[in-house]
C-alpha atoms as a PDB file:
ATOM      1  CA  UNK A   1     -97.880  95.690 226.242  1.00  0.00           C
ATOM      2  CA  UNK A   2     -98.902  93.529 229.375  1.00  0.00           C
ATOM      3  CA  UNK A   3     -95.891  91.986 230.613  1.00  0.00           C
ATOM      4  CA  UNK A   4     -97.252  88.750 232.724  1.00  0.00           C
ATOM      5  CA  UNK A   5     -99.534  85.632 231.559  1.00  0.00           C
ATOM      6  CA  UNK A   6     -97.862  85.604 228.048  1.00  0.00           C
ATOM      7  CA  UNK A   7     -96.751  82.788 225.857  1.00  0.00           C
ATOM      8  CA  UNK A   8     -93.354  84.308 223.718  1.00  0.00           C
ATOM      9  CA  UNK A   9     -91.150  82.734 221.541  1.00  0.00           C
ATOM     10  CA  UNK A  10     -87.359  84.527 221.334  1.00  0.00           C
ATOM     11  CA  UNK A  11     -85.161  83.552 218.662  1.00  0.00           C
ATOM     12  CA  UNK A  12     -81.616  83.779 219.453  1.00  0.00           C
ATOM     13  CA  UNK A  13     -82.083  83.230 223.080  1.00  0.00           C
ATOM     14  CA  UNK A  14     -79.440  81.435 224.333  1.00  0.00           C
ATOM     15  CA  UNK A  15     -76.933  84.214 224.843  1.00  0.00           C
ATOM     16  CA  UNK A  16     -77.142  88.020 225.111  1.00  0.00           C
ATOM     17  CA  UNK A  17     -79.924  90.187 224.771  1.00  0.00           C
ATOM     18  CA  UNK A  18     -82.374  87.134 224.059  1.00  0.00           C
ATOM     19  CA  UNK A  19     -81.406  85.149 227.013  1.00  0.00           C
ATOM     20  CA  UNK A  20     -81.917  88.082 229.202  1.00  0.00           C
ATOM     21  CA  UNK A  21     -84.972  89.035 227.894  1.00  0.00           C
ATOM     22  CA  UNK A  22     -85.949  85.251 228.711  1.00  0.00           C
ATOM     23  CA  UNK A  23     -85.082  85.675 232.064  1.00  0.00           C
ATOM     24  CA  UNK A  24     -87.156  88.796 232.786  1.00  0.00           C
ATOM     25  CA  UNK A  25     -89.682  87.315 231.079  1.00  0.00           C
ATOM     26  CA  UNK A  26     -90.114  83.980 232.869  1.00  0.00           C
ATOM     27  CA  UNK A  27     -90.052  86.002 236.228  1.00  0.00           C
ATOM     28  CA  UNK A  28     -92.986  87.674 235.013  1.00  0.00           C
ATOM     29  CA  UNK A  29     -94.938  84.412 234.989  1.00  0.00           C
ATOM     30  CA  UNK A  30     -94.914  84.141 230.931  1.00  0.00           C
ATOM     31  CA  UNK A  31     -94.634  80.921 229.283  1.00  0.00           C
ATOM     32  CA  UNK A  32     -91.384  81.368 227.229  1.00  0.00           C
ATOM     33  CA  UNK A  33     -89.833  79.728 224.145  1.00  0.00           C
ATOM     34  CA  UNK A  34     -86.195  80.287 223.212  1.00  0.00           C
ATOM     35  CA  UNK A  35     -84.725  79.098 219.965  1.00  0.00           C
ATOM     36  CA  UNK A  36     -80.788  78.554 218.746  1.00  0.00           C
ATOM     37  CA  UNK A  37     -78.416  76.450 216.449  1.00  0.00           C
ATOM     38  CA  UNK A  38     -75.893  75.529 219.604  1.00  0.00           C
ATOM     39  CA  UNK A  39     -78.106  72.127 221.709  1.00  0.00           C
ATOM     40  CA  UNK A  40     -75.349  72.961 224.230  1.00  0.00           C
ATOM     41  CA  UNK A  41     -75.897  76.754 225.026  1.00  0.00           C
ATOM     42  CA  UNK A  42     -79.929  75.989 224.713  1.00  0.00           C
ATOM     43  CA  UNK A  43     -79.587  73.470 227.646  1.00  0.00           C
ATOM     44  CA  UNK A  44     -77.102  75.754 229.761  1.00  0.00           C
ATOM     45  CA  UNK A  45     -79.820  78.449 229.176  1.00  0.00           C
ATOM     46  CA  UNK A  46     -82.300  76.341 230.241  1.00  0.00           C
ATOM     47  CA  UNK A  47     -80.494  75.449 233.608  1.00  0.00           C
ATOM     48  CA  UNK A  48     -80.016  78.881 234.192  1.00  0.00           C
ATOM     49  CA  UNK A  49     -83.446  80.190 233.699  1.00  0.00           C
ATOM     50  CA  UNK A  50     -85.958  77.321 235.417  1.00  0.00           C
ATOM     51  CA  UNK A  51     -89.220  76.426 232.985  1.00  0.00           C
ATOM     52  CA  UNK A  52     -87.741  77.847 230.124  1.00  0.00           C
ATOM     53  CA  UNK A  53     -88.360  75.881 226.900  1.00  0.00           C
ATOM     54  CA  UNK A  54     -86.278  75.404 223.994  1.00  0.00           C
ATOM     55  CA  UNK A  55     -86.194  74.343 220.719  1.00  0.00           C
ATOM     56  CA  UNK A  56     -83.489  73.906 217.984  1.00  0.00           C
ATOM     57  CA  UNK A  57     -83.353  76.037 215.254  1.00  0.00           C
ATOM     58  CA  UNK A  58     -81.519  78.023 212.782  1.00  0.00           C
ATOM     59  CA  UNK A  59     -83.652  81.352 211.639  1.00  0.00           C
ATOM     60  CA  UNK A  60     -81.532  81.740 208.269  1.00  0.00           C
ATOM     61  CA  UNK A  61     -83.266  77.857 207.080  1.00  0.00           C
ATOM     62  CA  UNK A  62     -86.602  78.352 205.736  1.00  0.00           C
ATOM     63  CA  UNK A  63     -87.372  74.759 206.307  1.00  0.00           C
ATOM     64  CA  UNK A  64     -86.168  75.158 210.141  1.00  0.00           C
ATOM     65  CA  UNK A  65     -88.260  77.511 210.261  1.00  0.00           C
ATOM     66  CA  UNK A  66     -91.709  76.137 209.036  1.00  0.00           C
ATOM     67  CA  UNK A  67     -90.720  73.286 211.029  1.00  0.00           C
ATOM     68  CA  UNK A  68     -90.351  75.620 214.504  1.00  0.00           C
ATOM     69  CA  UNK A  69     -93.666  77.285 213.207  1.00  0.00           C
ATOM     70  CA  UNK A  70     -95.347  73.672 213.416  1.00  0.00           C
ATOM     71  CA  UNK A  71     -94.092  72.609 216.623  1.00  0.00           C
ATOM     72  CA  UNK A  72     -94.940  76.000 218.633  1.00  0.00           C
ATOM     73  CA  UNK A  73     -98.145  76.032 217.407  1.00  0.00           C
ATOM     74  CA  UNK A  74     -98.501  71.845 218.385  1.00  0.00           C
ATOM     75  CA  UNK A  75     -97.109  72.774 221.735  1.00  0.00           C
ATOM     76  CA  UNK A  76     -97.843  76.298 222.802  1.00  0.00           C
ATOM     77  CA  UNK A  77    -101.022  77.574 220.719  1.00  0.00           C
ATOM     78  CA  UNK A  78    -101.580  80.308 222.949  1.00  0.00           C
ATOM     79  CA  UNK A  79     -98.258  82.196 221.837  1.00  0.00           C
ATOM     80  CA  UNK A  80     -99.237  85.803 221.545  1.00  0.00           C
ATOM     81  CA  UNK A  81     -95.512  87.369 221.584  1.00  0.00           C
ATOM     82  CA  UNK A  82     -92.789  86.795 218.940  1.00  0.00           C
ATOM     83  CA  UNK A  83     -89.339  88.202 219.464  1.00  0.00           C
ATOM     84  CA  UNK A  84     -87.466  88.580 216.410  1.00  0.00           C
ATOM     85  CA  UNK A  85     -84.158  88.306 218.296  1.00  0.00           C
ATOM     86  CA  UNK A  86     -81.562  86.165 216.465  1.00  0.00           C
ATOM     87  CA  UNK A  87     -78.460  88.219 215.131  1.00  0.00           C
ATOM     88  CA  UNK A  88     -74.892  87.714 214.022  1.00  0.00           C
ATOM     89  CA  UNK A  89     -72.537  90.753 213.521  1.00  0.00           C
ATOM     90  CA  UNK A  90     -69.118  90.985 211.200  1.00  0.00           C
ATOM     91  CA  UNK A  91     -66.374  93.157 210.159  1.00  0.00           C
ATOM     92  CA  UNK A  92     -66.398  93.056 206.784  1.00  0.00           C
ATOM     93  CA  UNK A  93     -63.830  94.172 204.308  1.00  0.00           C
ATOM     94  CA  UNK A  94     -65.323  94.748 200.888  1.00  0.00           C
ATOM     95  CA  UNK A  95     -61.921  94.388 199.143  1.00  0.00           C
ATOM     96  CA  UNK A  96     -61.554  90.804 200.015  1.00  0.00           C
ATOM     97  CA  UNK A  97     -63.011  88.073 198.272  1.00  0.00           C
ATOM     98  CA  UNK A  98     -65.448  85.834 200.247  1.00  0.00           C
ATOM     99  CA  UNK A  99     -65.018  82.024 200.583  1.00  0.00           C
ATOM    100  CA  UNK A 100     -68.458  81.287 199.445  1.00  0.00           C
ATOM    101  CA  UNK A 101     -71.520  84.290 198.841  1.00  0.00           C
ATOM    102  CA  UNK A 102     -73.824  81.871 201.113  1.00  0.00           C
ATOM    103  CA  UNK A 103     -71.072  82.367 204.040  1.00  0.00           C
ATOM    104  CA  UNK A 104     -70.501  86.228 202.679  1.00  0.00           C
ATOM    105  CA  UNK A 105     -74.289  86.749 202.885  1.00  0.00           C
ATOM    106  CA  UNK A 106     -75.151  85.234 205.756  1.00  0.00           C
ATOM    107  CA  UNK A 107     -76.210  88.395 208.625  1.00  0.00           C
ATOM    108  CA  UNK A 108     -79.032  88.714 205.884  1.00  0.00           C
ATOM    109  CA  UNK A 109     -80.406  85.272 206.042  1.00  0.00           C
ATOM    110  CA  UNK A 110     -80.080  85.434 209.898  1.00  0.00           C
ATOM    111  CA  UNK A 111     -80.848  89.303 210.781  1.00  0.00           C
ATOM    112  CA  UNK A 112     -83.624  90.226 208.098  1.00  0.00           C
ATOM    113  CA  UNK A 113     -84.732  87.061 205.824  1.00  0.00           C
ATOM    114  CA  UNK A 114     -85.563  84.994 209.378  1.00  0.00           C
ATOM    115  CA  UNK A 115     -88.050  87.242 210.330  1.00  0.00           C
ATOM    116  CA  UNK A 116     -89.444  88.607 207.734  1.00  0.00           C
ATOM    117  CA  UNK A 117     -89.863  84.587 207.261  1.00  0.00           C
ATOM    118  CA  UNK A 118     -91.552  84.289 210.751  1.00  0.00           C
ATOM    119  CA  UNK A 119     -93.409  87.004 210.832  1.00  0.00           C
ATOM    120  CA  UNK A 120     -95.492  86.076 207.615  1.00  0.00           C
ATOM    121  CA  UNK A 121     -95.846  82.597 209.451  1.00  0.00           C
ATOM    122  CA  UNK A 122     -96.581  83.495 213.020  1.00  0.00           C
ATOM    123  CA  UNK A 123     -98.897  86.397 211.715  1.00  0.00           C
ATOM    124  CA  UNK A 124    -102.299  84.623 211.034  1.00  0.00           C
ATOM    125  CA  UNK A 125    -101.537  83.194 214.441  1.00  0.00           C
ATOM    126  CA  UNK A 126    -101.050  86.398 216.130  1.00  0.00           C
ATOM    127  CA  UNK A 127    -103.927  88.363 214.913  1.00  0.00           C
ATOM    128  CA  UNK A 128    -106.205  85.629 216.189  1.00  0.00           C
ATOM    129  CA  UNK A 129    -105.121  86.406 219.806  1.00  0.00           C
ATOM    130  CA  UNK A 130    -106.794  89.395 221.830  1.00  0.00           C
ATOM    131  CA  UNK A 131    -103.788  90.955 222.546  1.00  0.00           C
ATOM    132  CA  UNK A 132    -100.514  89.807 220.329  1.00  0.00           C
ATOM    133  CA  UNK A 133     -97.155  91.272 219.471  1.00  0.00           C
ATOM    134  CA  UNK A 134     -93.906  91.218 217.105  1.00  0.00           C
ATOM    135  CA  UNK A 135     -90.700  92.586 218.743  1.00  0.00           C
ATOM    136  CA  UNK A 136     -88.554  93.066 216.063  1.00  0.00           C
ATOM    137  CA  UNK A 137     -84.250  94.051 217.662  1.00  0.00           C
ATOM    138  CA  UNK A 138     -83.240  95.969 215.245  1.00  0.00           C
ATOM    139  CA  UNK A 139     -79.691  98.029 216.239  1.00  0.00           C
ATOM    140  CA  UNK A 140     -78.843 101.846 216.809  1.00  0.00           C
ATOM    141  CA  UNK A 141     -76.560 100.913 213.920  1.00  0.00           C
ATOM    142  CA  UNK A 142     -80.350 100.451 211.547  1.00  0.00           C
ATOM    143  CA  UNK A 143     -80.041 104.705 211.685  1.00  0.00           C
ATOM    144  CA  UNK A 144     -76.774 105.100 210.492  1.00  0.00           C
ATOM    145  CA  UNK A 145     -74.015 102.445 209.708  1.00  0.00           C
ATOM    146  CA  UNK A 146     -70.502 102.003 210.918  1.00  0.00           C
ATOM    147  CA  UNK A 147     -68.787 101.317 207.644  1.00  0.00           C
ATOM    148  CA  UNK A 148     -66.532  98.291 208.610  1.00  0.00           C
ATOM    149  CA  UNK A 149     -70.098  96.060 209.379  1.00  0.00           C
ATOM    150  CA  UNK A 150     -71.718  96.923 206.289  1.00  0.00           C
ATOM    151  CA  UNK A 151     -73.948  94.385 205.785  1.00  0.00           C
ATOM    152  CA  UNK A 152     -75.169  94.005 209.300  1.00  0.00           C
ATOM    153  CA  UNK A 153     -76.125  97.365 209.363  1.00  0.00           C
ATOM    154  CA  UNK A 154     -77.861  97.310 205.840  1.00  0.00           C
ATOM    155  CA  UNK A 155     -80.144  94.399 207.810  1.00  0.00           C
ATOM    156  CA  UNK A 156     -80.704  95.987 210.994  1.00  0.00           C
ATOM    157  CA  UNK A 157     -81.917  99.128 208.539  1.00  0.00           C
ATOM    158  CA  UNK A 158     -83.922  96.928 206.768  1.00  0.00           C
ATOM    159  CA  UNK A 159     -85.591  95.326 209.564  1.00  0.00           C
ATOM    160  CA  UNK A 160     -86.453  99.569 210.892  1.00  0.00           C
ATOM    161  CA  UNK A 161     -88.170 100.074 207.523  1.00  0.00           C
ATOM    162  CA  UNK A 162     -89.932  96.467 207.560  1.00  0.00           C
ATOM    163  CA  UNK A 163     -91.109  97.408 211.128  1.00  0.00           C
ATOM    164  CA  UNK A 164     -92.454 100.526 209.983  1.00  0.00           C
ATOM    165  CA  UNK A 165     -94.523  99.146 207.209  1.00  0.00           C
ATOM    166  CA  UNK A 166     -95.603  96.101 209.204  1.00  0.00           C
ATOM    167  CA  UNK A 167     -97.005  98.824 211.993  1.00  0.00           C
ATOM    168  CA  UNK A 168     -98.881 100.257 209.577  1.00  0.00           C
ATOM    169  CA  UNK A 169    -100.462  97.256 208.403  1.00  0.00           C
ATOM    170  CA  UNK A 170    -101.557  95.487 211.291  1.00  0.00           C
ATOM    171  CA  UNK A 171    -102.553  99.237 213.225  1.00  0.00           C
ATOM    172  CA  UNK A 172    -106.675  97.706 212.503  1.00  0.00           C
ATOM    173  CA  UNK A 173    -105.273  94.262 214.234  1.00  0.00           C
ATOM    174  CA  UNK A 174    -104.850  93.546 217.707  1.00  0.00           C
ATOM    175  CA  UNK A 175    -101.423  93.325 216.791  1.00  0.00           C
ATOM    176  CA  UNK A 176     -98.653  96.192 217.940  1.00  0.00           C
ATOM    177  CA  UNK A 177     -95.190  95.893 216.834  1.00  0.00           C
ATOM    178  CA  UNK A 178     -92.413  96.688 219.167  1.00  0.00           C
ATOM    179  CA  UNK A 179     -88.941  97.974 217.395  1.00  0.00           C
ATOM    180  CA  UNK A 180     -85.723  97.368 219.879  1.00  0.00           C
ATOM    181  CA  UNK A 181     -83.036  99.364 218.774  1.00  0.00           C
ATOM    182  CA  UNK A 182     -79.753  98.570 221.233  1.00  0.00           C
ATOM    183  CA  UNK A 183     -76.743 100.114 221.094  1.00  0.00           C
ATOM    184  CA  UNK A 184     -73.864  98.593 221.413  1.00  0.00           C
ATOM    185  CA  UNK A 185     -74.457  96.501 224.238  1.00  0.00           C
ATOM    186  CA  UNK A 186     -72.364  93.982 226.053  1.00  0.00           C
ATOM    187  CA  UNK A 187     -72.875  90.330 224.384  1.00  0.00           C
ATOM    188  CA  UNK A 188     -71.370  87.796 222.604  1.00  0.00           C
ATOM    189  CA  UNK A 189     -72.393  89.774 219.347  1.00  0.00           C
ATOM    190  CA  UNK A 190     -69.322  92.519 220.024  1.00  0.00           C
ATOM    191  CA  UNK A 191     -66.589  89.138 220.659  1.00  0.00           C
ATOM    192  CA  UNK A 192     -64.717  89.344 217.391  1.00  0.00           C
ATOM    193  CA  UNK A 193     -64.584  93.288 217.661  1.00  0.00           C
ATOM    194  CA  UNK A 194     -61.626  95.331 219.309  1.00  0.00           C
ATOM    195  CA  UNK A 195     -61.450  98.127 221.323  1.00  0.00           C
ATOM    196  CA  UNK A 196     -60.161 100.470 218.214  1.00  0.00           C
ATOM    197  CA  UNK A 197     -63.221  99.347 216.396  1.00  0.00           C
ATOM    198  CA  UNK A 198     -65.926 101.006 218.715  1.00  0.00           C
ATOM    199  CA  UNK A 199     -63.709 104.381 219.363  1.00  0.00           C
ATOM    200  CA  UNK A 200     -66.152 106.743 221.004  1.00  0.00           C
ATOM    201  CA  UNK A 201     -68.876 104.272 221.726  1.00  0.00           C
ATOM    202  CA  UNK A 202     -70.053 103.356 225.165  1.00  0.00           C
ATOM    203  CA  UNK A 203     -70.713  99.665 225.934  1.00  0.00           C
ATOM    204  CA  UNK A 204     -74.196  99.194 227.679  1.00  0.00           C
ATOM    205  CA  UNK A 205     -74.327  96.648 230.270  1.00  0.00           C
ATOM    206  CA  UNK A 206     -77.098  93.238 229.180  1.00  0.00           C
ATOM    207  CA  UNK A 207     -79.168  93.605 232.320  1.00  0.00           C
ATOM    208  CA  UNK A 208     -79.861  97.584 232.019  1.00  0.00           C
ATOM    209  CA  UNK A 209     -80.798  97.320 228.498  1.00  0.00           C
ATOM    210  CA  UNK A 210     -82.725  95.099 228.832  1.00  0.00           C
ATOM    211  CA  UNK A 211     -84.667  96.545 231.768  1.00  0.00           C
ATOM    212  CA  UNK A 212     -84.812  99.968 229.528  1.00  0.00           C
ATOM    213  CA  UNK A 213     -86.433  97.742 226.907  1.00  0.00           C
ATOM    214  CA  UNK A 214     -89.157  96.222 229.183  1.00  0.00           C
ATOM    215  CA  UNK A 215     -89.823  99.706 230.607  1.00  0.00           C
ATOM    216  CA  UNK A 216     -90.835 101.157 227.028  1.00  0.00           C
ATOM    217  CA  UNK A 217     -92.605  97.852 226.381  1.00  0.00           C
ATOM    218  CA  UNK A 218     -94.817  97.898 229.289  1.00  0.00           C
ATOM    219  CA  UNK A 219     -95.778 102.240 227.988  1.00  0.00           C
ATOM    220  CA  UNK A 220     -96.428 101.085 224.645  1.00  0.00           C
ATOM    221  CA  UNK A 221     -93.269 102.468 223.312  1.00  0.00           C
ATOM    222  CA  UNK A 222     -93.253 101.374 219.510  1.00  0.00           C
ATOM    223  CA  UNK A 223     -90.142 102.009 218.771  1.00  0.00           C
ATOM    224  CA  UNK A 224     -87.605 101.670 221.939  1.00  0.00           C
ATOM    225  CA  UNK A 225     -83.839 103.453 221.493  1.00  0.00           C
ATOM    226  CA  UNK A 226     -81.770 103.017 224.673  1.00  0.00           C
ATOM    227  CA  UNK A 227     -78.687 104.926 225.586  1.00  0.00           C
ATOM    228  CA  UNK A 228     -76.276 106.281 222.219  1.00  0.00           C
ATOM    229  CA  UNK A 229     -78.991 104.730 219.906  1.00  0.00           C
ATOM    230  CA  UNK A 230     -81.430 107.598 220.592  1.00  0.00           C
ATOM    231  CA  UNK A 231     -78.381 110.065 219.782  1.00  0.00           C
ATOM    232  CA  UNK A 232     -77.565 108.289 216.512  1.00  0.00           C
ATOM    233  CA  UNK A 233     -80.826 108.866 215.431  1.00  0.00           C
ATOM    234  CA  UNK A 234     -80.746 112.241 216.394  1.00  0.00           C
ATOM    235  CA  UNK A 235     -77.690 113.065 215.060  1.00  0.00           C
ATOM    236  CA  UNK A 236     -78.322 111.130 211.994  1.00  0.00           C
ATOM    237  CA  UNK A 237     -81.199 113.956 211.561  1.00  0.00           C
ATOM    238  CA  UNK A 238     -79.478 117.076 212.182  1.00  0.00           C
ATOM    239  CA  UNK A 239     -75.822 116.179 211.248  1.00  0.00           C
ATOM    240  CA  UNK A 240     -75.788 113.123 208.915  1.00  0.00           C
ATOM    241  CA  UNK A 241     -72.003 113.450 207.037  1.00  0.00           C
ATOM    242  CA  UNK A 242     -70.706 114.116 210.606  1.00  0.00           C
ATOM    243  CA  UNK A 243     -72.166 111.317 212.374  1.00  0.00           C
ATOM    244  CA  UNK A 244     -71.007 109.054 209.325  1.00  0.00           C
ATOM    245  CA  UNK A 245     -67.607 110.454 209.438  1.00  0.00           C
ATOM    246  CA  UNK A 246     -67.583 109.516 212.631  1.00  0.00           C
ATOM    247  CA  UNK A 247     -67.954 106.088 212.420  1.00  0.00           C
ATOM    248  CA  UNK A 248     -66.380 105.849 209.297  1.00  0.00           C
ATOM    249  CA  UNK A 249     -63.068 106.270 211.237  1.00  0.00           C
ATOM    250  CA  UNK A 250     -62.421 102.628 212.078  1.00  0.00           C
ATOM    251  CA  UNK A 251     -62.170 101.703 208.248  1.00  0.00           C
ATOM    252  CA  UNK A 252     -59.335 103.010 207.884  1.00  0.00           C
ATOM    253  CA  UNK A 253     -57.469 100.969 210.579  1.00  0.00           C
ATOM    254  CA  UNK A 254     -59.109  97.825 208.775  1.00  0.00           C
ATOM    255  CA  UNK A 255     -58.061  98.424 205.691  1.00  0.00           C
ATOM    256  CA  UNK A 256     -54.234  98.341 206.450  1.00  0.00           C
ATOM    257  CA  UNK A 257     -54.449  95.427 208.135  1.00  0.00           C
END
């Protein structure tokens, strides 16, 4: 994938991984788009990273979403890059009932429904461009889950196997599609977490992840596992209970409180 002279939308780009990716991006020369729900953090992005656009919207509304479709497409028909970005992560104790199920299910609408939803939108789009692409972020955690996020790791596996069947697809279409699996890297995503709950995982730093990522974009690296995500898939190969154990220690520690 070329990284100068593109036109790329990023969902969830106001923060994190998304914003940094933003600002690589738009020192690249590429035209980019950033969405979010917060107007506030889209404008401090935006005065962080000069010429970057942005656009308010919530991934987990369908009708937020046709209506981002329209107004990309009014305002920037050359886009050739979307960045499936936009991600929320819980603890999550099965035992307790939820307040509402929209509330309980809400990592799906945001982390698997949204771009499965913009994908089939920006797609006829895309393949009308000479060279296109669909970055989906999945996590390390789409290999093999740590127990007390359940259902953000169900997405984030979800979104592996949607990549994989969306590759094969669109491989006759000038098309590619780019899988970002991060570990656990340091964003806003890890804030409601404590230190007891990652035991044994290494934090990544934003900017080197990020620069790992671009590096396997630029060699046409389909499917890009920095740091401890290339070992969970490993180990998830050769020593699956293990690996689960593993992670499954942290439960336990949720459960009593």
């Amino acid at each position: 994938m070329k990284l100068e002279g593109n036109t790329i939308l990023i969902t969830g780009g106001s923060n994190g991984i998304g914003l940094e990716l933003a600002r690589e991006f738009r020192s690249r020369w590429n035209t980019v788009i950033i969405t979010g729900r917060d107007q506030a953090r889209l404008e401090a992005a935006q005065r962080q990273v000069p010429g970057l656009h942005v656009i308010r919207s919530d991934v987990s509304q369908a009708t937020n979403i046709e209506a981002l479709h329209r107004e990309v497409m009014a305002k920037f028909p050359d886009l050739n890059v979307l960045i499936n970005n936009a991600g929320v992560m819980r603890k999550t104790n099965l035992h307790d009932q939820p307040e509402s199920l929209e509330d309980f299910t809400a990592e799906i609408d945001i982390n698997f429904t949204g771009p499965v939803r913009l994908t089939q939108l920006f797609l006829p789009d895309l393949k009308r461009r000479a060279n296109a692409a669909i970055v989906n972020v999945t996590s390390g955690l789409a290999f093999v889950p740590l127990p007390i996020s359940p259902i953000y790791c169900a997405t984030k596996a979800a979104l592996h196997s949607f990549s994989l069947s969306l590759r094969a697809q669109l491989a006759k279409t000038h098309v590619k599609v780019f899988e970002i699996a991060p570990p656990a890297t340091q964003t806003d995503l890890l804030g409601s977490f404590q230190a007891g709950d990652l035991e044994g995982t290494s934090v990544m730093n934003v900017q080197k992840m990020v620069q790992l990522c671009l590096k396997g974009l630029r060699s046409d690296r389909l499917e890009i596992r920095p740091g401890q995500s290339n070992l969970l898939k490993l180990m998830n190969r050769l020593a699956p209970e293990f690996i689960l154990s593993q992670l499954s220690k942290p439960v336990a520690k949720m459960l009593e409180g």
